[in-house]
Protein backbone atom coordinates (compact mmCIF):
# COMPACT_ATOMS: atom_id res chain seq x y z
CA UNK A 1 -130.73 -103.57 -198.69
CA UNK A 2 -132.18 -101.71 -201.55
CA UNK A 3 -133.39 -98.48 -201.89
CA UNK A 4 -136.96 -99.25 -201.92
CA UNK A 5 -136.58 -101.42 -198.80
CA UNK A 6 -134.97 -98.58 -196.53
CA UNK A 7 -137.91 -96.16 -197.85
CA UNK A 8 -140.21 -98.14 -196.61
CA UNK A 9 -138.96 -98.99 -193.28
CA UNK A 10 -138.16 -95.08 -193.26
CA UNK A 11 -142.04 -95.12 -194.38
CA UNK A 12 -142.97 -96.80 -191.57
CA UNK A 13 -141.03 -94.96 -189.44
CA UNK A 14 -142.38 -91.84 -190.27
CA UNK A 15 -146.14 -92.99 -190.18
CA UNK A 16 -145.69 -94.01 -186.65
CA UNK A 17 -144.07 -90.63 -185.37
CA UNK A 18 -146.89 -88.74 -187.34
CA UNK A 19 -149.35 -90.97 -185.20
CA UNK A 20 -147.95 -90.63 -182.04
CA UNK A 21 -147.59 -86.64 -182.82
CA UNK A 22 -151.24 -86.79 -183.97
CA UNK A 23 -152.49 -88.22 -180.22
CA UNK A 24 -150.13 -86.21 -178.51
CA UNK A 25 -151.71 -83.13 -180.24
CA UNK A 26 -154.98 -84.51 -179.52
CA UNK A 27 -154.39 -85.32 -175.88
CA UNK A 28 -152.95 -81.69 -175.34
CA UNK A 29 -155.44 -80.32 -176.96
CA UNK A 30 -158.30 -81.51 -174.83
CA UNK A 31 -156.73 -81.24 -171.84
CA UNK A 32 -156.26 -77.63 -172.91
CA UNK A 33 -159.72 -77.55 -173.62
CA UNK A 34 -160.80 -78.71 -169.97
CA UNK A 35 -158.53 -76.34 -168.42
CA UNK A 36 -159.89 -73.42 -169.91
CA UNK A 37 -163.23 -74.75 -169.00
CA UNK A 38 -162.45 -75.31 -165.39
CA UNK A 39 -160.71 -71.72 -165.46
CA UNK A 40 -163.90 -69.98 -167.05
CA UNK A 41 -166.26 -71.88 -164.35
CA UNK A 42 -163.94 -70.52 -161.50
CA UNK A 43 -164.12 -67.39 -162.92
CA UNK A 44 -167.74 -67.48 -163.32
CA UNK A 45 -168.43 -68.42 -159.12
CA UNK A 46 -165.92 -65.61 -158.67
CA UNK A 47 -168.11 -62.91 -160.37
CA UNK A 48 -171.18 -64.68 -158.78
CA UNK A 49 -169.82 -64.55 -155.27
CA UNK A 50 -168.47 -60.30 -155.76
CA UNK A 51 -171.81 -59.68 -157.17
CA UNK A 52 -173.41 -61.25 -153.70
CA UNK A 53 -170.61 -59.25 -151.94
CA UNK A 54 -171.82 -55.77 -153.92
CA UNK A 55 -175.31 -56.26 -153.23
CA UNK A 56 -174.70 -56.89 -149.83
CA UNK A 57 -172.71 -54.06 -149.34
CA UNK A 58 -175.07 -51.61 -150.94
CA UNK A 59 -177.83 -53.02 -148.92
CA UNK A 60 -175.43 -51.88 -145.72
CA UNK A 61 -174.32 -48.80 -147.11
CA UNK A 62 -178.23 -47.94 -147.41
CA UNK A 63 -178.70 -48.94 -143.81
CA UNK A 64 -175.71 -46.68 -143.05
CA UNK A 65 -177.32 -43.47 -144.58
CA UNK A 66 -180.81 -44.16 -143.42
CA UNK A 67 -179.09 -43.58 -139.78
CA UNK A 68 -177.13 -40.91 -140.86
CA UNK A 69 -180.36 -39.24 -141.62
CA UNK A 70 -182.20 -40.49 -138.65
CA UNK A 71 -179.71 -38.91 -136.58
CA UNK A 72 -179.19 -35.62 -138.37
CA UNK A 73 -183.06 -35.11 -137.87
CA UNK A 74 -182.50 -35.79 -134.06
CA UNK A 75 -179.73 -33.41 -134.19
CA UNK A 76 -182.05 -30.74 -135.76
CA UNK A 77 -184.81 -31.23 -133.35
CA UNK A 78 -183.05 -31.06 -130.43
């Protein structure tokens, strides 16, 4: 075998790994992509259901001092 022969099947070889490294890096990639999407979409129903938990809560809290006043003008009357 002469030189030139082994560089090319070294050639070869070496194309071949950079391809497979090439799709590997492009499979990770998207997946890694999609992940992050999935995580930001979780994260966004997560914020959208506390927000509906806030409001509701400061819609109680206002029903909570409304009697508290209610009552402290009873209080006073009586």
């Amino acid at each position: 075998m002469t030189l030139i022969e082994r560089i090319e099947q070294a050639s070869t070889g070496i194309a071949v790994t950079a391809m497979t490294a090439a799709a590997s890096g492009a499979v990770w990639l998207v997946r890694r992509i999609f992940t992050n999407q999935k995580q930001i979409e979780i994260l966004q129903q997560s914020l959208e259901a506390r927000d509906k938990q806030r409001d509701e809560d400061r819609e109680a809290l206002s029903e909570v001092r409304t009697d508290v006043r209610e009552i402290r003008e009873f209080l006073h009357r009586r």
